[in-house]
N, C-alpha and C. Protein backbone atom coordinates (compact mmCIF):
# COMPACT_ATOMS: atom_id res chain seq x y z
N UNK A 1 128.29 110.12 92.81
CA UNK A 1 127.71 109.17 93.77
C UNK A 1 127.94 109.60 95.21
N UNK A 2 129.09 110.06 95.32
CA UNK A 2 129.55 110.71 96.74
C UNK A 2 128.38 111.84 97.21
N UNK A 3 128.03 112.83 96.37
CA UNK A 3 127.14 113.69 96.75
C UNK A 3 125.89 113.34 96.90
N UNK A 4 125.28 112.03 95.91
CA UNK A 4 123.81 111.65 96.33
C UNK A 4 124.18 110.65 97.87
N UNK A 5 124.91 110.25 98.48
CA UNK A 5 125.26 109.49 99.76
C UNK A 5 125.57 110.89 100.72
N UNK A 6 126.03 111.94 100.04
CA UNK A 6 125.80 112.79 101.84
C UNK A 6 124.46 113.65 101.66
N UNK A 7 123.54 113.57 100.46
CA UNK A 7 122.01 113.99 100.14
C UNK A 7 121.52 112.64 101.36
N UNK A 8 121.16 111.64 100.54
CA UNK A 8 120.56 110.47 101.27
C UNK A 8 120.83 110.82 102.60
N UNK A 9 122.42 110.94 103.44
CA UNK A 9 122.05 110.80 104.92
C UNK A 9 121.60 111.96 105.54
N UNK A 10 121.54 113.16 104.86
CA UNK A 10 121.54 114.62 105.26
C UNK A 10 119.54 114.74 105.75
N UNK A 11 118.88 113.78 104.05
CA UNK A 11 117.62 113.86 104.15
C UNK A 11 117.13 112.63 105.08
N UNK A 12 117.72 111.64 105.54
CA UNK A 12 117.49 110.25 106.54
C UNK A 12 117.32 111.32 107.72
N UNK A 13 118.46 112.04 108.08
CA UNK A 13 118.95 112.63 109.26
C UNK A 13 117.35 113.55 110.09
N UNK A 14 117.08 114.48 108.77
CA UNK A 14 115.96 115.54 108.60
C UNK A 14 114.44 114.67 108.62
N UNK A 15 114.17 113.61 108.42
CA UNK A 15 113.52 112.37 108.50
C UNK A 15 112.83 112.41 109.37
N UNK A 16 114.23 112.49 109.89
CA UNK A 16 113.96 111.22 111.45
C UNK A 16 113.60 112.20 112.65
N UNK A 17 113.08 113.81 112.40
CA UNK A 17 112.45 114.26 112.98
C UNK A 17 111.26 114.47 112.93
N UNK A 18 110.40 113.51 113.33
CA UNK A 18 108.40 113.65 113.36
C UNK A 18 108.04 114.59 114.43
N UNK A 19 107.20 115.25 113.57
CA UNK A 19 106.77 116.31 113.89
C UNK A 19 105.35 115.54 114.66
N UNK A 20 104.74 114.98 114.45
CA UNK A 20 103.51 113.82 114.83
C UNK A 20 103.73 114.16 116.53
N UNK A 21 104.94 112.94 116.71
CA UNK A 21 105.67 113.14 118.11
C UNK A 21 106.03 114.74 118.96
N UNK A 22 106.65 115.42 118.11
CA UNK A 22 107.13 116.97 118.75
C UNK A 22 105.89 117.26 118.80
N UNK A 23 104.71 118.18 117.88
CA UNK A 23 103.79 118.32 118.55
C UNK A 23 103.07 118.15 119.40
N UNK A 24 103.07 116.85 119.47
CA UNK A 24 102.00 116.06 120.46
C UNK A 24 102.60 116.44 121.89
N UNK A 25 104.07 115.81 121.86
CA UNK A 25 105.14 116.44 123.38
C UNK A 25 104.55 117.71 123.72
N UNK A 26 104.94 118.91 122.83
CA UNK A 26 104.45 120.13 123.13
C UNK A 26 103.36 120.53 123.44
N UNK A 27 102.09 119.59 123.08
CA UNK A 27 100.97 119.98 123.85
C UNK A 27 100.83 119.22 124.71
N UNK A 28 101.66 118.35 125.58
CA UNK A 28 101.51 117.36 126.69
C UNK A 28 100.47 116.34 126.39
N UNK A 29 99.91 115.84 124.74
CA UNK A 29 98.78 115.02 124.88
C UNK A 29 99.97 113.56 124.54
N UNK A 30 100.65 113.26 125.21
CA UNK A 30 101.47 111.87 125.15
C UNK A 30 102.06 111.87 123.67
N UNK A 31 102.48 110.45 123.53
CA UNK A 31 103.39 109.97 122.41
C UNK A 31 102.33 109.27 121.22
N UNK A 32 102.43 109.33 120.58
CA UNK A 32 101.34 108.97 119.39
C UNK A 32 101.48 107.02 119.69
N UNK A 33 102.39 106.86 119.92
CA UNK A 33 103.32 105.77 119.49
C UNK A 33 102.44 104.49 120.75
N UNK A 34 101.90 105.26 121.87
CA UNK A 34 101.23 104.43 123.16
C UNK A 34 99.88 104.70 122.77
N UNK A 35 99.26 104.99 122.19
CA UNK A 35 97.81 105.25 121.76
C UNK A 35 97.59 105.10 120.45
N UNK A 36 96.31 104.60 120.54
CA UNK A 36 94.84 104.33 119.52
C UNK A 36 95.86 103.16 118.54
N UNK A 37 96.41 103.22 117.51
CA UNK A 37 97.18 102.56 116.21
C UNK A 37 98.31 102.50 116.24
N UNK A 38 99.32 103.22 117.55
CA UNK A 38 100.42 103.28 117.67
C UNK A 38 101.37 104.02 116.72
N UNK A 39 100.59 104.52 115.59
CA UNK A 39 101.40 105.41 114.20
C UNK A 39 101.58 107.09 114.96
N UNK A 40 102.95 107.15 114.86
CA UNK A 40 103.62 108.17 115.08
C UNK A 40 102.82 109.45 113.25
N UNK A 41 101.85 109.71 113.16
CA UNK A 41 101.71 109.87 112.24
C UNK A 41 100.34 111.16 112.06
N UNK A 42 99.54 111.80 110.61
CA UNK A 42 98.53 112.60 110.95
C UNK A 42 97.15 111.98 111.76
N UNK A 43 96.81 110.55 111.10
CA UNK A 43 95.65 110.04 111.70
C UNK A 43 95.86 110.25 113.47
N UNK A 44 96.83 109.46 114.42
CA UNK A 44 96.40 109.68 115.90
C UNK A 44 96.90 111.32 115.84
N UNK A 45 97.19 112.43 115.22
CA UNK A 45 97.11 113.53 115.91
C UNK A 45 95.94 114.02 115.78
N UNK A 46 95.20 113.47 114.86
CA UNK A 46 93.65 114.10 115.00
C UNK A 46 93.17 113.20 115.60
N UNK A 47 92.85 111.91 116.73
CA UNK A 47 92.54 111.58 117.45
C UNK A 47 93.04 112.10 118.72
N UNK A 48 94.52 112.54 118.90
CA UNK A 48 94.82 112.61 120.30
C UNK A 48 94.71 114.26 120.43
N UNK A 49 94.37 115.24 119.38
CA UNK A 49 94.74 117.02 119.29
C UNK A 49 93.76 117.16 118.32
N UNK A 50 93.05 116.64 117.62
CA UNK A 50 92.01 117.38 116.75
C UNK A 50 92.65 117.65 115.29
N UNK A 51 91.57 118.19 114.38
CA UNK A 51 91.82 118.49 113.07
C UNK A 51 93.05 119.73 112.68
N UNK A 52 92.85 120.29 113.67
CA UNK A 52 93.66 121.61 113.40
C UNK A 52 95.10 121.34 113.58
N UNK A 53 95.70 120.40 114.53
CA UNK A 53 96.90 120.03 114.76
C UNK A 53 97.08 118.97 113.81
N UNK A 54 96.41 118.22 113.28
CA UNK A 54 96.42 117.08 112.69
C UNK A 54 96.59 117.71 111.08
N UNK A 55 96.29 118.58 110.51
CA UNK A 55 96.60 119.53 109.33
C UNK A 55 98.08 119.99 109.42
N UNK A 56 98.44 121.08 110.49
CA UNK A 56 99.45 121.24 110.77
C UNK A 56 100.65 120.38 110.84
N UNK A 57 100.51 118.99 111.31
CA UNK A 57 101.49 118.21 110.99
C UNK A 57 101.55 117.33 109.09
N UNK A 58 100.53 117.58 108.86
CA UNK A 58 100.57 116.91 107.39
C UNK A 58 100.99 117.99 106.37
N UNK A 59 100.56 119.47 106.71
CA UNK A 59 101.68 120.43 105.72
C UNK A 59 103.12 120.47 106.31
N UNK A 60 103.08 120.29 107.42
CA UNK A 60 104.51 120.23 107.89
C UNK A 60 105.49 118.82 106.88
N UNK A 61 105.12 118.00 107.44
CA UNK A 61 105.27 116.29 106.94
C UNK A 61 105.57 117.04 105.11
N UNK A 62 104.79 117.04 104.58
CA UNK A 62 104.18 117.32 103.13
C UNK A 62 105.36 118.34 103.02
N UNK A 63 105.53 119.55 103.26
CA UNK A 63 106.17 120.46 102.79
C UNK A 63 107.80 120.30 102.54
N UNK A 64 107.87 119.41 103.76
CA UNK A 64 109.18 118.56 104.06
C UNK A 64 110.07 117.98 103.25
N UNK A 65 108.83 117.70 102.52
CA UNK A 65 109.13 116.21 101.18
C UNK A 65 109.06 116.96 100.19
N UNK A 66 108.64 118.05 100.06
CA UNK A 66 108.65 119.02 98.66
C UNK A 66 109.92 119.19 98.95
N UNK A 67 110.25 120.17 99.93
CA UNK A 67 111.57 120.74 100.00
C UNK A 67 112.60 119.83 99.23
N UNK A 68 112.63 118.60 100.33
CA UNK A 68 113.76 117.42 99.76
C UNK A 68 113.94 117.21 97.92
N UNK A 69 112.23 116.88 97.71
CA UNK A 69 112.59 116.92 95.98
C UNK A 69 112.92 118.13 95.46
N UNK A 70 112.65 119.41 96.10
CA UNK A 70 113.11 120.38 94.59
C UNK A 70 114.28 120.32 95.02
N UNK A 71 114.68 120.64 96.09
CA UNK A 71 116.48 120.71 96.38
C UNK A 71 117.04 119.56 95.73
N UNK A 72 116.73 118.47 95.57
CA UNK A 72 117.18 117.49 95.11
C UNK A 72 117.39 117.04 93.78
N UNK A 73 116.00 117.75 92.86
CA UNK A 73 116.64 118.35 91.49
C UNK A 73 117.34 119.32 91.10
N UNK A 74 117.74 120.21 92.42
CA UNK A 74 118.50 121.33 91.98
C UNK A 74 119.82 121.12 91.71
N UNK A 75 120.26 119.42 92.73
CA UNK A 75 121.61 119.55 93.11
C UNK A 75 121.96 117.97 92.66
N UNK A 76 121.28 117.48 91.86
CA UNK A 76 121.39 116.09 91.65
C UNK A 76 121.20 115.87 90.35
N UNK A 77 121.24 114.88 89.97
CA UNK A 77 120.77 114.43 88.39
C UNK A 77 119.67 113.56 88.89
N UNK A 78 118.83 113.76 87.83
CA UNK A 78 117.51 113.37 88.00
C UNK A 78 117.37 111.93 88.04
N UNK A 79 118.32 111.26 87.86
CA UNK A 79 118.21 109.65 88.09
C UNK A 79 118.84 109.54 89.59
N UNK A 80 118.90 109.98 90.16
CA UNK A 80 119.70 110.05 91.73
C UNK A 80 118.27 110.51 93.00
N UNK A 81 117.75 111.18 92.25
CA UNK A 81 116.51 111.53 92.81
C UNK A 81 115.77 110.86 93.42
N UNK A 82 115.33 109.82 93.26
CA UNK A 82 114.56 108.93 94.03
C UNK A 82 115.18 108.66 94.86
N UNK A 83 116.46 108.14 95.29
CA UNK A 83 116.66 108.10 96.24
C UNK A 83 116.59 108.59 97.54
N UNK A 84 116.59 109.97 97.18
CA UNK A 84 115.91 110.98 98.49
C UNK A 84 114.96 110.60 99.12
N UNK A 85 113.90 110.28 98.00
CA UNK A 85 112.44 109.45 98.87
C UNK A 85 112.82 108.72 99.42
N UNK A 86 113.35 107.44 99.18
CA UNK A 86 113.22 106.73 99.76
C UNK A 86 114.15 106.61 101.20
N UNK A 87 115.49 107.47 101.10
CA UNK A 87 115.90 108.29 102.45
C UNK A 87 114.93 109.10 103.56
N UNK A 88 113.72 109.56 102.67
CA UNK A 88 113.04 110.40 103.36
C UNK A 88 111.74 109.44 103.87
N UNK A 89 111.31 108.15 103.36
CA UNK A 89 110.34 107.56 104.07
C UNK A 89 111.68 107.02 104.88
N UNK A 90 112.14 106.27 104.53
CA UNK A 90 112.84 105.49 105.70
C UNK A 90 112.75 106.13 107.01
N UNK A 91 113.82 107.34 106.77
CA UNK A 91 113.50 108.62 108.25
C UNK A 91 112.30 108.55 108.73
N UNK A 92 111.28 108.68 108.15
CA UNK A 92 109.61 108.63 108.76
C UNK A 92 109.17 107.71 109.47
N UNK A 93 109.65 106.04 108.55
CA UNK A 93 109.23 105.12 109.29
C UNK A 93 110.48 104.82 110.66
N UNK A 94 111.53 104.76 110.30
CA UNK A 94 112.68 104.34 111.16
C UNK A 94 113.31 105.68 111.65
N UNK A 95 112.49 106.88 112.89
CA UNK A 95 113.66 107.71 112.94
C UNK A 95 114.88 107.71 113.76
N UNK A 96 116.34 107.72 113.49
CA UNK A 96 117.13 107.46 114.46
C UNK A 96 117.12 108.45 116.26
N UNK A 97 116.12 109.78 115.51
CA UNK A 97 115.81 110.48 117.07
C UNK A 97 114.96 110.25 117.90
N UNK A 98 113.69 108.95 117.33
CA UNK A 98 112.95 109.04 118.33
C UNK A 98 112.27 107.26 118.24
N UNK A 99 114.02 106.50 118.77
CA UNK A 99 113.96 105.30 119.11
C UNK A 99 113.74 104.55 117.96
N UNK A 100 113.77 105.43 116.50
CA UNK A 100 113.50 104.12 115.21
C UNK A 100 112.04 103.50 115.16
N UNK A 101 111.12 104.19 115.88
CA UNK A 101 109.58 103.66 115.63
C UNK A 101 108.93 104.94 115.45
N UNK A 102 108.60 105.45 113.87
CA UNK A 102 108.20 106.06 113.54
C UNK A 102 106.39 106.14 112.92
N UNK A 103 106.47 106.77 111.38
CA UNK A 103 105.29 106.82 110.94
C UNK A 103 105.13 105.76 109.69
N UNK A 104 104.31 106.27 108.51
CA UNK A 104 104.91 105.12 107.89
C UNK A 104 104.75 105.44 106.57
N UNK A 105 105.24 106.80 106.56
CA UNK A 105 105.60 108.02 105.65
C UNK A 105 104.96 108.10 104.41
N UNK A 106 103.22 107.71 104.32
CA UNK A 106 102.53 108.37 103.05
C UNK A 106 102.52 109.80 102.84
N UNK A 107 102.38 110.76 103.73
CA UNK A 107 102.42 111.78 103.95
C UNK A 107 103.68 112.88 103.12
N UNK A 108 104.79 111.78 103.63
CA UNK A 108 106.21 112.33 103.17
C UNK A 108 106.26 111.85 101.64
N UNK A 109 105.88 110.20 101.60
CA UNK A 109 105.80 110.28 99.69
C UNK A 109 104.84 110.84 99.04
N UNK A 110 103.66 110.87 99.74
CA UNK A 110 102.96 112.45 98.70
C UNK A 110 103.77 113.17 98.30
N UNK A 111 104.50 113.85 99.62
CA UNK A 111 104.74 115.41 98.98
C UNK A 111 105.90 115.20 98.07
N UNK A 112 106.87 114.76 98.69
CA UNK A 112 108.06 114.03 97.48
C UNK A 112 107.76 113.40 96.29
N UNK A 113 106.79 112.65 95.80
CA UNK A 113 106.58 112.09 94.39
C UNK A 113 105.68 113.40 93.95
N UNK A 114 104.68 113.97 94.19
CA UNK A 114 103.86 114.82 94.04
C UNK A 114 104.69 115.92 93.40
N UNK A 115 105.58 116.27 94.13
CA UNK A 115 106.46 117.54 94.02
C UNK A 115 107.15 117.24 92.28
N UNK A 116 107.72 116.09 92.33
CA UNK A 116 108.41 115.62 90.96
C UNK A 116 107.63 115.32 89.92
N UNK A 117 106.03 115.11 90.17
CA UNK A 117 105.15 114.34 89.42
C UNK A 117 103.60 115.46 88.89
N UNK A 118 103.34 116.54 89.09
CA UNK A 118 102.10 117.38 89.67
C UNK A 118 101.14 116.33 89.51
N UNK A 119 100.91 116.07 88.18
CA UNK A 119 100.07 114.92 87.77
C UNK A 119 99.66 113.75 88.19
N UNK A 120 100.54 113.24 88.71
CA UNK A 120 100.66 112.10 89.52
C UNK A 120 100.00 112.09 90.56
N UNK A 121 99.99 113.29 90.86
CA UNK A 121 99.47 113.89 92.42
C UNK A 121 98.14 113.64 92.64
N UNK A 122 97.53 114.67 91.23
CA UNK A 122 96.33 114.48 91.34
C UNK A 122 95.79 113.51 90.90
N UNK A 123 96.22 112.62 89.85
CA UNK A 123 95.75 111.18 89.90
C UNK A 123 95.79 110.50 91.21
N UNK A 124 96.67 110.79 91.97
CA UNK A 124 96.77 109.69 93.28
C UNK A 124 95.50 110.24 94.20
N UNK A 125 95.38 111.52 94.18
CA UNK A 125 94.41 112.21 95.02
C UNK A 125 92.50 111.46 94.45
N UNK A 126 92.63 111.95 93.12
CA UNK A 126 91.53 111.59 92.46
C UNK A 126 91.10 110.04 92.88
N UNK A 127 92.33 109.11 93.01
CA UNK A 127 92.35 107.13 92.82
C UNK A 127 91.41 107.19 94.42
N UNK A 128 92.21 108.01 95.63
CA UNK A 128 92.29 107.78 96.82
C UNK A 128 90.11 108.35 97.10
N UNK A 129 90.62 108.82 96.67
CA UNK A 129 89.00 109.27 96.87
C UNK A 129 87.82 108.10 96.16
N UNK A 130 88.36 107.96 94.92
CA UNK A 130 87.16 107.15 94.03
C UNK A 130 87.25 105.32 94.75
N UNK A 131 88.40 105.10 95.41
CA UNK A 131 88.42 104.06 95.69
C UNK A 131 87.89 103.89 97.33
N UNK A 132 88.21 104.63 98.08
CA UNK A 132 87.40 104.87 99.48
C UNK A 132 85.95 104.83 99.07
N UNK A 133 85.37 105.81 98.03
CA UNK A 133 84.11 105.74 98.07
C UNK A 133 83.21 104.37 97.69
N UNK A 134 84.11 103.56 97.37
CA UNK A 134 83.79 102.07 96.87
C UNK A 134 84.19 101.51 98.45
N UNK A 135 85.01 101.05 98.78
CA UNK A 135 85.31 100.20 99.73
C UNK A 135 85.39 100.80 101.33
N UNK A 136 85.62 101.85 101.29
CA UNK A 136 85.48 102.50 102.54
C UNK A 136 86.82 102.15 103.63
N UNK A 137 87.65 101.93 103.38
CA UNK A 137 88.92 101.49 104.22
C UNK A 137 89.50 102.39 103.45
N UNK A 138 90.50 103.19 103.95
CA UNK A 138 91.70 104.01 104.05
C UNK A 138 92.92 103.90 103.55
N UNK A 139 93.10 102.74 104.44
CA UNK A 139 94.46 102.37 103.66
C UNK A 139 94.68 101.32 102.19
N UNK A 140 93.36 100.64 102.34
CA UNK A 140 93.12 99.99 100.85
C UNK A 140 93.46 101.37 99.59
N UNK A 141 92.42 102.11 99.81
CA UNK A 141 92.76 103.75 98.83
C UNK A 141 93.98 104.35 98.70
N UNK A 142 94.88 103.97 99.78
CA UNK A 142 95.85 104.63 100.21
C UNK A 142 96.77 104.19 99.20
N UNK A 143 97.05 102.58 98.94
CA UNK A 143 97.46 101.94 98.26
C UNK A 143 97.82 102.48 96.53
N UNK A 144 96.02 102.63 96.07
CA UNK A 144 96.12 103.06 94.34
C UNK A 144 96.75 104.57 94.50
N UNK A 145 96.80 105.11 95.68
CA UNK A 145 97.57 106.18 95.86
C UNK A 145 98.61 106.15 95.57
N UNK A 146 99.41 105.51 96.39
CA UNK A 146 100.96 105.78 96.21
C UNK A 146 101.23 104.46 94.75
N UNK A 147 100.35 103.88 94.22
CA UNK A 147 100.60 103.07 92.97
C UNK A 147 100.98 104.54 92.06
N UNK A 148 100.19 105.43 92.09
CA UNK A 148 100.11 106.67 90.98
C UNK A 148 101.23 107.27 91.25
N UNK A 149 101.25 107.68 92.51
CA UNK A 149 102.52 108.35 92.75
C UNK A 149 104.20 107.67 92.13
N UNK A 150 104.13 106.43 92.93
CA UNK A 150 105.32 105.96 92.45
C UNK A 150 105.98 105.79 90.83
N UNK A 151 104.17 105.93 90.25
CA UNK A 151 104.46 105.69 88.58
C UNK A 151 105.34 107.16 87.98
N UNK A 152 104.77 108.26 88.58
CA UNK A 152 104.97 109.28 88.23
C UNK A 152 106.41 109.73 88.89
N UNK A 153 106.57 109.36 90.12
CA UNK A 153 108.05 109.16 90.44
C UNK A 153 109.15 108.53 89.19
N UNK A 154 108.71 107.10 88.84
CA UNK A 154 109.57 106.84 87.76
C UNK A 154 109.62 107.15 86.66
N UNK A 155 108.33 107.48 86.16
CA UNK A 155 108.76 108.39 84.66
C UNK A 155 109.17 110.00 84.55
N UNK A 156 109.17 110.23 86.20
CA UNK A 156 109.47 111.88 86.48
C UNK A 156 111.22 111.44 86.35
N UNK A 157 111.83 110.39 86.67
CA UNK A 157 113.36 109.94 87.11
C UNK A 157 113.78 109.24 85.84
N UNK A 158 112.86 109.00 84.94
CA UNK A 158 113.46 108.48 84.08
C UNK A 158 113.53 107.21 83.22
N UNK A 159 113.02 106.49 84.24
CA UNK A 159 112.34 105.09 83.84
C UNK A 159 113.74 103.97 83.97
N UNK A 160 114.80 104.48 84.13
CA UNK A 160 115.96 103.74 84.30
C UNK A 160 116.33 102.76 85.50
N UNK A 161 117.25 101.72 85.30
CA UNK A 161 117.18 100.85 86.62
C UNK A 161 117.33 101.17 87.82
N UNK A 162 118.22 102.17 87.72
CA UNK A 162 118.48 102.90 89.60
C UNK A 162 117.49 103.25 89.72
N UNK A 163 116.80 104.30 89.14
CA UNK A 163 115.86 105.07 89.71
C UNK A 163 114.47 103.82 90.29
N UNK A 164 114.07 103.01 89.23
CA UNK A 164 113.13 102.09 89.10
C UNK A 164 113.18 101.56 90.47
N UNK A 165 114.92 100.89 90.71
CA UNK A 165 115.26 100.05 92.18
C UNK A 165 114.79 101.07 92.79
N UNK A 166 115.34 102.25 93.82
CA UNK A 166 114.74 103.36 94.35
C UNK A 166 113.08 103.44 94.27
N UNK A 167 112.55 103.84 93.68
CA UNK A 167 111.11 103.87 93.55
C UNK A 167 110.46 102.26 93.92
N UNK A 168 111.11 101.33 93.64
CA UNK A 168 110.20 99.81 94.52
C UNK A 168 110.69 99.68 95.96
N UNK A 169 111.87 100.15 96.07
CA UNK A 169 111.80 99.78 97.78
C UNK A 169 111.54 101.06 98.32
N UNK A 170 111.32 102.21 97.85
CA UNK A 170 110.54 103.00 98.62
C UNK A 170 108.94 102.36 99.15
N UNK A 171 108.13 102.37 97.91
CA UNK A 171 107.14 101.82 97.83
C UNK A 171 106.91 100.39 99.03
N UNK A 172 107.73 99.01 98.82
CA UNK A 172 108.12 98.70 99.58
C UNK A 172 107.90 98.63 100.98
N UNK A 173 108.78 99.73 101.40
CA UNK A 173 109.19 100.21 103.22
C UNK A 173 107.74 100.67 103.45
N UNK A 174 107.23 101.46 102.50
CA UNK A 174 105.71 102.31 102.95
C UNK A 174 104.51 101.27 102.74
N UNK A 175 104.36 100.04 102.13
CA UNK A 175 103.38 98.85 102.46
C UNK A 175 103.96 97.80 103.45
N UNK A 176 105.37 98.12 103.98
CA UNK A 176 105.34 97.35 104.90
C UNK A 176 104.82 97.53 106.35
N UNK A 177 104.79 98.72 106.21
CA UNK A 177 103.76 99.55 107.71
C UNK A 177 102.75 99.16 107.41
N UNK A 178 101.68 98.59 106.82
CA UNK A 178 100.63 98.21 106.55
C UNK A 178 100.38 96.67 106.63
N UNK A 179 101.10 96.36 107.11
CA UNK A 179 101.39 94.52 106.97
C UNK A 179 100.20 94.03 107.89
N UNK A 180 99.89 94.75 109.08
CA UNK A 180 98.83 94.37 110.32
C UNK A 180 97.28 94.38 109.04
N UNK A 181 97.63 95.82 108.62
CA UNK A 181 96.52 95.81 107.76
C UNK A 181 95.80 94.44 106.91
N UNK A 182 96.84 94.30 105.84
CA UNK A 182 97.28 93.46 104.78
C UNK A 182 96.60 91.95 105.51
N UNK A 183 96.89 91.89 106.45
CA UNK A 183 97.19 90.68 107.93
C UNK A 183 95.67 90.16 108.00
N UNK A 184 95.01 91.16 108.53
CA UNK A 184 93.40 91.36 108.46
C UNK A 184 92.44 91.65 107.63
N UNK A 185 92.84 92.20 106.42
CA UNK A 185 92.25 91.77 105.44
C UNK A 185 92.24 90.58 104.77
N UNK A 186 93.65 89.97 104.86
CA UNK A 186 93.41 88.58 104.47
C UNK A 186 92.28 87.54 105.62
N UNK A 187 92.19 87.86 106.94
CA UNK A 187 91.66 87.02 107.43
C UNK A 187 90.20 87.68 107.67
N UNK A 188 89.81 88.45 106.30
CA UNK A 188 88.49 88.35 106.42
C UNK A 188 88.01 89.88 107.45
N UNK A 189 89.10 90.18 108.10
CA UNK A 189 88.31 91.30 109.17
C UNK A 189 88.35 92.83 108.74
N UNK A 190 87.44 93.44 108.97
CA UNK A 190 87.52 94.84 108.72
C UNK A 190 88.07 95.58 108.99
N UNK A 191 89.55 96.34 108.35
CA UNK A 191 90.48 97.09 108.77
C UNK A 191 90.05 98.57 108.58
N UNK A 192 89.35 98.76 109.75
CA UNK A 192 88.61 100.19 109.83
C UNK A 192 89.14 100.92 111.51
N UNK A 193 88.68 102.18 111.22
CA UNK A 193 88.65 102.95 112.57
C UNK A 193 87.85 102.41 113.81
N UNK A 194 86.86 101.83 112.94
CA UNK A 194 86.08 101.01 113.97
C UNK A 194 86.82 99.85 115.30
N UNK A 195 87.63 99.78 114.72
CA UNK A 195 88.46 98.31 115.48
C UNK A 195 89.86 99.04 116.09
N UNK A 196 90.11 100.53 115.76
CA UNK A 196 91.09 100.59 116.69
C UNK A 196 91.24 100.57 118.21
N UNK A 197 92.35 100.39 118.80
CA UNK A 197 92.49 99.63 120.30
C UNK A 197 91.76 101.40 121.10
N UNK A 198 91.17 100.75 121.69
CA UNK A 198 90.32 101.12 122.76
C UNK A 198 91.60 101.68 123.71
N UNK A 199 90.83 102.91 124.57
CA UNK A 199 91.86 103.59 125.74
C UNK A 199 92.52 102.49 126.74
N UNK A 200 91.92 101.13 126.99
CA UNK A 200 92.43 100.46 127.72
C UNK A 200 93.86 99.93 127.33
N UNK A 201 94.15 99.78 126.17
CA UNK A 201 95.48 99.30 125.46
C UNK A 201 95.57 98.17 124.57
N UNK A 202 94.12 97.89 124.14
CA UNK A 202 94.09 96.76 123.08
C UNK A 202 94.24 97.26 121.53
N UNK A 203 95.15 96.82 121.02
CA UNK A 203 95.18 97.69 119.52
C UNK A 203 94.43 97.23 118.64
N UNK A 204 94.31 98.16 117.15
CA UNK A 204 93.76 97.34 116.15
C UNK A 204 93.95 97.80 115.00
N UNK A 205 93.75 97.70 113.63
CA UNK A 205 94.61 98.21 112.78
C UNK A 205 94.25 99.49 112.12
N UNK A 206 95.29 99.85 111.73
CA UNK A 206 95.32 101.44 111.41
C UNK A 206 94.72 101.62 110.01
N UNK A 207 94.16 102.89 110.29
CA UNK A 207 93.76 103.00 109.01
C UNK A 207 94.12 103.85 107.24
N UNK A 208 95.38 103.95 107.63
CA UNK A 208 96.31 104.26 106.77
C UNK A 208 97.05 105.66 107.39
């Protein structure tokens, strides 16, 4: 237990550096975090830097979360495992380096459940597509996404209660960034790109 608690803070620690933010600094186009959706995340880097930077941070993000899971089956027992994820969204959404307002780490549980799951992957990939092409919102798709993923997370861990706990509050932390969403769909409004806040500073909700 001692070794999955200095895993967990080692991968919180590694987290809590968004690359979303560093890039963006480095090309002087501002903080993700004051523009369009406010998500420290890939969507405003391809609004505020384009497709090419906006790739670059999602293999970055993505590769991140591989790393964490294979190292994490290398050096763990496979019921300890989930926990990493959910160390590793936390970091995404909450990072302690850059003020605790982060992303809201689909990106990072792709690559982390994906990595443990292959299958899973591409079911989540396959859901995310067939369900956009029905409803056309993002983060609605986004949703049967990480449903696949997380399944494949727990039968990749084992199906046991730790792991199970681990795998729901991951899940969890990553629909609670979506709550604005959730918010406006209940009241009927269209949670699209269409409605995000305008350069003047009015926001609107993100689209996953």
């Amino acid at each position: 237990m001692t070794d999955c608690l200095l895993w967990v803070g080692a991968v919180y620690a590694a987290a809590s550096v968004n690359f979303a933010i560093l890039v963006l600094s480095i090309l002087k186009k501002g903080d993700p975090r004051n523009r369009f959706s406010g998500n420290a995340g890939t969507t405003n880097v391809y609004r505020m830097a384009g497709p090419f930077w906006a790739v670059a941070v999602l293999l970055l993000d993505v590769g991140r979360a591989v790393a964490v899971a294979v190292l994490g089956t290398m050096f763990l027992p496979m019921a300890q495992v989930p926990w990493l994820g959910l160390a590793l969204v936390a970091g995404n959404r909450y990072p302690c380096f850059h003020g605790f307002r982060g992303g809201k780490g689909v990106a990072a549980y792709l690559g982390f459940a994906g990595a443990l799951a292959p299958w899973a992957a591409a079911l989540a990939a396959a859901l995310w597509v067939a369900v956009f092409a029905l409803v056309r919102v993002p983060f609605v798709a986004s949703f049967f996404m990480i449903a696949a993923l997380a399944t494949g997370e727990g039968l990749a861990a084992g199906g046991s209660a730790g792991p199970a706990f681990a795998v729901t509050a991951t899940v969890i932390l990553i629909l609670a960034g979506h709550w604005r969403n959730i918010r406006d769909i209940g009241k009927g409004h269209k949670a699209e790109v269409s409605t995000i806040e305008s350069e003047t500073g009015k926001t609107g909700p993100e689209a996953g």
